[in-house]
N, C-alpha and C. Protein backbone atom coordinates (compact mmCIF):
# COMPACT_ATOMS: atom_id res chain seq x y z
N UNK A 1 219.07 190.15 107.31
CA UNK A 1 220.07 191.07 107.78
C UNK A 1 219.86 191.37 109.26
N UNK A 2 218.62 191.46 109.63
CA UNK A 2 218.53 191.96 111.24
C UNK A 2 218.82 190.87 112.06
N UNK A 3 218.24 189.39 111.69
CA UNK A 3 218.79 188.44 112.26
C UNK A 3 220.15 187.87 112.56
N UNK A 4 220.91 188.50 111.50
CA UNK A 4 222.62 188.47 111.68
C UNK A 4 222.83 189.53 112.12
N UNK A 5 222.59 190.44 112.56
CA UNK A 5 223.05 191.62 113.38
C UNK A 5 222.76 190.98 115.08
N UNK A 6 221.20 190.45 115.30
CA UNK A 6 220.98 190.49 116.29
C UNK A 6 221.81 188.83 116.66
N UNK A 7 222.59 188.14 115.97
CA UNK A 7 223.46 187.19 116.51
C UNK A 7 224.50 187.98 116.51
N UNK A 8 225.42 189.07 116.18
CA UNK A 8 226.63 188.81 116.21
C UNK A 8 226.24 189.81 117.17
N UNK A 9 225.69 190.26 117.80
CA UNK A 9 225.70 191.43 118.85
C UNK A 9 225.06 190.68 120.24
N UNK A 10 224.46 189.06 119.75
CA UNK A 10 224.29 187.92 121.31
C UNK A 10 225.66 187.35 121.38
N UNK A 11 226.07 186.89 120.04
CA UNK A 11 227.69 185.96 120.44
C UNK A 11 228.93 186.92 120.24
N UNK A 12 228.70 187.93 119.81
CA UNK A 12 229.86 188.83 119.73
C UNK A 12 231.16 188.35 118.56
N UNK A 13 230.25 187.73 117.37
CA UNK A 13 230.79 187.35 116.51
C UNK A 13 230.19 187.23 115.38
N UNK A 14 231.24 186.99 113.78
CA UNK A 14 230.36 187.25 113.03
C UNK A 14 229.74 186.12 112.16
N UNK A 15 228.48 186.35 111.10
CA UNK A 15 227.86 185.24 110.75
C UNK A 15 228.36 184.15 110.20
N UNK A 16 229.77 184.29 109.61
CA UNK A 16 230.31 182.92 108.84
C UNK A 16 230.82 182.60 110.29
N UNK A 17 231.36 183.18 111.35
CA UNK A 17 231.97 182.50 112.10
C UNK A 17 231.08 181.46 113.28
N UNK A 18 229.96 181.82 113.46
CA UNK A 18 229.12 181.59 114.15
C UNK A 18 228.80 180.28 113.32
N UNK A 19 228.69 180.00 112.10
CA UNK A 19 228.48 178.92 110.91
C UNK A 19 229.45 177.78 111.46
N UNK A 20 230.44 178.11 110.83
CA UNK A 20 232.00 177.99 111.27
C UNK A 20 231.83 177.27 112.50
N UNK A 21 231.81 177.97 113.50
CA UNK A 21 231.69 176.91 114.71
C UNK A 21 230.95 175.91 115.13
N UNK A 22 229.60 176.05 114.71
CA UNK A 22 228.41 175.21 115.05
C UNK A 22 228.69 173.79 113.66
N UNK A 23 228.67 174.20 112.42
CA UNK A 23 229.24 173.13 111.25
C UNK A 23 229.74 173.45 110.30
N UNK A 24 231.08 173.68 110.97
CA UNK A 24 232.25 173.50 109.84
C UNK A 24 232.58 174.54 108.98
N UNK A 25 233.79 174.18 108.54
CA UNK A 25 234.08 174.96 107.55
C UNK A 25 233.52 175.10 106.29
N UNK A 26 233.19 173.86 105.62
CA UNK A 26 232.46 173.94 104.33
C UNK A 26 231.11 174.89 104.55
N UNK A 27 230.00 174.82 105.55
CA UNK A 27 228.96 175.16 105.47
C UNK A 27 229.13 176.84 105.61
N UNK A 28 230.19 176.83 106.24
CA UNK A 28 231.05 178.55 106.50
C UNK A 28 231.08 179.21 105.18
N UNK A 29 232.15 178.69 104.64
CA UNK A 29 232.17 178.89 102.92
C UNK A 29 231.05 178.68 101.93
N UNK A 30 230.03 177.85 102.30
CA UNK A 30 229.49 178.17 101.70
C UNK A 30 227.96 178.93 101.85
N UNK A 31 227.80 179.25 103.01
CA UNK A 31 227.08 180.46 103.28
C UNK A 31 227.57 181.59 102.95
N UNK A 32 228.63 181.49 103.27
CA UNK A 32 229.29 183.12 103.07
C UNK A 32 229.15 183.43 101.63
N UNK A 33 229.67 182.18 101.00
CA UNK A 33 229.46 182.68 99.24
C UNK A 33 228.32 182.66 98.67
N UNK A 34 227.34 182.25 98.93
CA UNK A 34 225.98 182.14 98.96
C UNK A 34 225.46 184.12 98.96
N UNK A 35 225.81 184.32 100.52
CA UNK A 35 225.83 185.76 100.74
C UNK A 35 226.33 186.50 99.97
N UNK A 36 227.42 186.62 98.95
CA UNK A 36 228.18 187.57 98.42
C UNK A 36 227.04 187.08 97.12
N UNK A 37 226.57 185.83 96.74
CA UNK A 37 226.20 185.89 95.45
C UNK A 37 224.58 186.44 95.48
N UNK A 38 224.22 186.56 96.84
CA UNK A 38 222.73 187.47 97.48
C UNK A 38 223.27 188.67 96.92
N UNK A 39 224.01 189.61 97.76
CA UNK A 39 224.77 190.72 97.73
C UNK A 39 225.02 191.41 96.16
N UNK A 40 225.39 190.46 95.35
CA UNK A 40 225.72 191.00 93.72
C UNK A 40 224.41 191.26 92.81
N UNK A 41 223.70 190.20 93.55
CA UNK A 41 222.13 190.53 92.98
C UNK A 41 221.29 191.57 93.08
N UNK A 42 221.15 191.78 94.47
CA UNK A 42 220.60 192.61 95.44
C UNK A 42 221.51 194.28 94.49
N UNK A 43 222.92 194.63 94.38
CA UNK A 43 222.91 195.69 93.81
C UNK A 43 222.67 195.74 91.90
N UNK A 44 222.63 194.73 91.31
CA UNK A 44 221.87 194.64 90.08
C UNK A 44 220.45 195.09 90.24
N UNK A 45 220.13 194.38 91.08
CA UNK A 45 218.86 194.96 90.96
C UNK A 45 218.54 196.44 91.38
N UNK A 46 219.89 197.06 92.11
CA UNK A 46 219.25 198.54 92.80
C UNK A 46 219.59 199.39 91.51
N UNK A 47 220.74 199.05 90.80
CA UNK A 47 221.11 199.37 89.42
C UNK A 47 220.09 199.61 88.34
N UNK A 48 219.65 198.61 88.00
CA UNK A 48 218.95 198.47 87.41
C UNK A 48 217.31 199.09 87.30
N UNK A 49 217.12 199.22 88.45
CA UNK A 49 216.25 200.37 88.97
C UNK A 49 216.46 202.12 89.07
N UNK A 50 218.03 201.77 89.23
CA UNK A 50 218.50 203.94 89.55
C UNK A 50 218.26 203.69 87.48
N UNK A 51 218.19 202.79 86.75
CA UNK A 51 218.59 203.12 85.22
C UNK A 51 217.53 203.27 84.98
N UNK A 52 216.34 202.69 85.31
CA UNK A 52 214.78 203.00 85.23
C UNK A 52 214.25 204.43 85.14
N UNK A 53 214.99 204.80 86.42
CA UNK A 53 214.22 206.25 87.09
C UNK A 53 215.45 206.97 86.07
N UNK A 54 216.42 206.93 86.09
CA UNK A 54 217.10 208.07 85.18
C UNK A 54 216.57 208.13 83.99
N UNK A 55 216.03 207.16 83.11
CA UNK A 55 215.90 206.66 81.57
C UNK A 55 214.54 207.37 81.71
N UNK A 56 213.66 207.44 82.88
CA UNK A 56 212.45 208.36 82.97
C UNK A 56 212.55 209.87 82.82
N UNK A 57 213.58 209.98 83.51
CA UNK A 57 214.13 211.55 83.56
C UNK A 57 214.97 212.43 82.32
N UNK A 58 214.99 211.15 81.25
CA UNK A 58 215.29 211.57 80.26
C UNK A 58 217.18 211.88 80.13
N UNK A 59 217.54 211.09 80.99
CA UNK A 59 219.01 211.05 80.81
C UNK A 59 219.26 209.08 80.42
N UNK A 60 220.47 208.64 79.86
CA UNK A 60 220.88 207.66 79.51
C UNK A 60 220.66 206.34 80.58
N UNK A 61 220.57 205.42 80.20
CA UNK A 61 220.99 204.12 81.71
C UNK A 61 222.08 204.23 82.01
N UNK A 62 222.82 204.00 81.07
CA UNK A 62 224.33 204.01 81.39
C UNK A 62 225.02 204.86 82.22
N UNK A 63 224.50 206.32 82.00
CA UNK A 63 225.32 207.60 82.44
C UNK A 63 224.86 207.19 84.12
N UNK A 64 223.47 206.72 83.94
CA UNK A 64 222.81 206.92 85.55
C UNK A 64 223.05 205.26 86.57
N UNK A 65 223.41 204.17 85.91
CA UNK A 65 224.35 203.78 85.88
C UNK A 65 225.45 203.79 86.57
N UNK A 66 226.30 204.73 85.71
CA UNK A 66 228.01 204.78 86.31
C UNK A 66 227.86 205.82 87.35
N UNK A 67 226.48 206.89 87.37
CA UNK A 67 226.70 207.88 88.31
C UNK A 67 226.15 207.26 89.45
N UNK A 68 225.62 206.36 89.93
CA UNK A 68 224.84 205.44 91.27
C UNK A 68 226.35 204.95 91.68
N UNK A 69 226.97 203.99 90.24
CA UNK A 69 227.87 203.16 91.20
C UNK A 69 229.16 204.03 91.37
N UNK A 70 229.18 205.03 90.69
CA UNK A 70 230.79 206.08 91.40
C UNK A 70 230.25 206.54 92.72
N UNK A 71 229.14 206.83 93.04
CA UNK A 71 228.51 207.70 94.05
C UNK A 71 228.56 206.28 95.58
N UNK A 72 228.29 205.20 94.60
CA UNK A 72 228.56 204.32 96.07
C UNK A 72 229.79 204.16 96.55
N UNK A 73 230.91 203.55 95.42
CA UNK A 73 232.35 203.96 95.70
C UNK A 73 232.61 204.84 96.35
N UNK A 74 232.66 205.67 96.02
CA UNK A 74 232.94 206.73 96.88
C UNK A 74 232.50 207.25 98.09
N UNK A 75 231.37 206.80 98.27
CA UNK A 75 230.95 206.77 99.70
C UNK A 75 231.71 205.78 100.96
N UNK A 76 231.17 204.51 99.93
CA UNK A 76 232.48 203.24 100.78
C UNK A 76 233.94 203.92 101.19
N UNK A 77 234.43 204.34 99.85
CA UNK A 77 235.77 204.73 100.30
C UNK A 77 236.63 206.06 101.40
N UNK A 78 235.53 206.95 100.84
CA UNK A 78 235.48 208.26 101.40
C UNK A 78 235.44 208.60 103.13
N UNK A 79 234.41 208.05 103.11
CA UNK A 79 233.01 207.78 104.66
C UNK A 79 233.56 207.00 105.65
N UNK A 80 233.70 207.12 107.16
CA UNK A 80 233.19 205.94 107.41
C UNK A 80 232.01 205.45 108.48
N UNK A 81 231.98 204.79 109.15
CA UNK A 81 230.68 203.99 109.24
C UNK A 81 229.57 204.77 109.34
N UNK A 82 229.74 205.75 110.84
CA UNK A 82 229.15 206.21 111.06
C UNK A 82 228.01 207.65 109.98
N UNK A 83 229.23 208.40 108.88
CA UNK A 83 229.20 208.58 107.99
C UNK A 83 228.03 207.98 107.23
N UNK A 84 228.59 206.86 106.79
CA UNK A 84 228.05 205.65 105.69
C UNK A 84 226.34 205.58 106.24
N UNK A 85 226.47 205.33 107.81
CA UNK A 85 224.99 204.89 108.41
C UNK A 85 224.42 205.83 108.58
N UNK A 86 224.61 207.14 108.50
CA UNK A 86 223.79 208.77 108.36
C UNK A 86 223.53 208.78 107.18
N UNK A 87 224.07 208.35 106.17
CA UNK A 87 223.64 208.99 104.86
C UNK A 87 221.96 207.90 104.27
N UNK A 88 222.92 206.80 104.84
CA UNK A 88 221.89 205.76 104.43
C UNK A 88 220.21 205.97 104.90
N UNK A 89 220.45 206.51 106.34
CA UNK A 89 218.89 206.77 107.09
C UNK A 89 218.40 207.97 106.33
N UNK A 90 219.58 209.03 106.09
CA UNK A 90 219.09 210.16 105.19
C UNK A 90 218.06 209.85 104.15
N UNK A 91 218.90 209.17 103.30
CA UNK A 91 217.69 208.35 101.91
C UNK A 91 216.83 207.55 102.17
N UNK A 92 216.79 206.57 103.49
CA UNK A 92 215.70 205.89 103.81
C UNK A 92 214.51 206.68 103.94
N UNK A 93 214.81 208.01 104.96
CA UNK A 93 213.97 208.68 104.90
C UNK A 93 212.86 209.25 104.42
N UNK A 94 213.93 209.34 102.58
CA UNK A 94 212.98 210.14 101.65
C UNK A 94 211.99 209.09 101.02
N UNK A 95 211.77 207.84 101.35
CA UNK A 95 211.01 206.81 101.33
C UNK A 95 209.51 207.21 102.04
N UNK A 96 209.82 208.37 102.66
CA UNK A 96 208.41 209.17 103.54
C UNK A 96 207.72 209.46 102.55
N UNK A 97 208.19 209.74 101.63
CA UNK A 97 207.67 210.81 100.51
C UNK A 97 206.79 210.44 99.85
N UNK A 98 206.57 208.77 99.92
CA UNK A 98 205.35 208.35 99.42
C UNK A 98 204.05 208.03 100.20
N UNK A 99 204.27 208.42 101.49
CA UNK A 99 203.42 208.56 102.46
C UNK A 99 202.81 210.25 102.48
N UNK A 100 203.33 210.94 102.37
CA UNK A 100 203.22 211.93 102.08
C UNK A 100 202.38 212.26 100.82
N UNK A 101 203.03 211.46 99.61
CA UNK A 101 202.28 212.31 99.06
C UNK A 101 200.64 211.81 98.60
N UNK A 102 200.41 210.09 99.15
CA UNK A 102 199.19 209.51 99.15
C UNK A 102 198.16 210.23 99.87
N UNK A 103 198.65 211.43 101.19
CA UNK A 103 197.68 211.68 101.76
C UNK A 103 197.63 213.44 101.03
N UNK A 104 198.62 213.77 100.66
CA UNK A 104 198.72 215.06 99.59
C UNK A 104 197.50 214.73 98.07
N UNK A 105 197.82 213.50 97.50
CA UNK A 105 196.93 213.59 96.02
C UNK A 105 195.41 212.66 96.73
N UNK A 106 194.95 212.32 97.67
CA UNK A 106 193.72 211.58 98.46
C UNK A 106 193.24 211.19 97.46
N UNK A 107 193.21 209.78 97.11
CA UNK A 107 193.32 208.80 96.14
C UNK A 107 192.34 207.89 96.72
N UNK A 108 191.08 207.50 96.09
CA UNK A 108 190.26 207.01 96.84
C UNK A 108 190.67 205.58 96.61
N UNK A 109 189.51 204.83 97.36
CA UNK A 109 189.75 203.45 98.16
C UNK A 109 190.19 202.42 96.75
N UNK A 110 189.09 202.66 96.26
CA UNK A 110 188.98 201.82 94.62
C UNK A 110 190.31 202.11 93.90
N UNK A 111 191.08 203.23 93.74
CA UNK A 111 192.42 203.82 92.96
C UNK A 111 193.03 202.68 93.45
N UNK A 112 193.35 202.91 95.03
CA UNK A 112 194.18 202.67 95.53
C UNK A 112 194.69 200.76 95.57
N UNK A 113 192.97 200.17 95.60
CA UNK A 113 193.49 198.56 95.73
C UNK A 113 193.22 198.48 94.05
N UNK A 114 193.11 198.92 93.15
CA UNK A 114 192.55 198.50 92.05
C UNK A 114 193.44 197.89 91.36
């Protein structure tokens, strides 16, 4: 992902097109679909994980589930970019929390690689 950001922000264009020009159309199409079939995976798997942590919390997969993917919809639809890219750093954020709390419960050396 950073590597296609940092081309379409050198050629000022985007990654199928940059494909596209250098070889062809087929290799265009089929990177791109390649990407969308990355993309479908990539949110199965985030799915499949929010059903983990809910099913821990003692609510359904399903319910937690449909409540991840209404909550993304609606963000997509609702939001926009700038929106979309605040919320996202918001939750990246709380990714601190496990930095935090390794030096909160001091978990010795042996715990830690064991």
């Amino acid at each position: 992902q950073e590597l296609t950001v940092r081309l379409g922000i050198y050629t000022q264009k985007g990654h199928t097109a940059c494909i596209r020009e250098q070889y062809g159309s087929f290799w265009a199409w089929f990177s791109c679909s390649f990407l969308v079939v990355e993309c479908i995976g990539a949110i199965i798997s985030e799915m499949s994980g929010v059903a983990s942590v809910m099913e821990l919390w003692g609510c359904g997969r399903l319910l937690g589930t449909l409540f991840a993917a209404t909550a993304v919809v609606a963000t997509v639809v609702l939001c926009n970019y700038r929106q979309i890219e605040t919320i996202g750093v918001v939750f990246g954020l709380f990714e601190l929390t496990f930095v935090f709390t390794m030096f909160w419960m001091h978990p010795s050396p042996s715990e830690v690689f064991a």
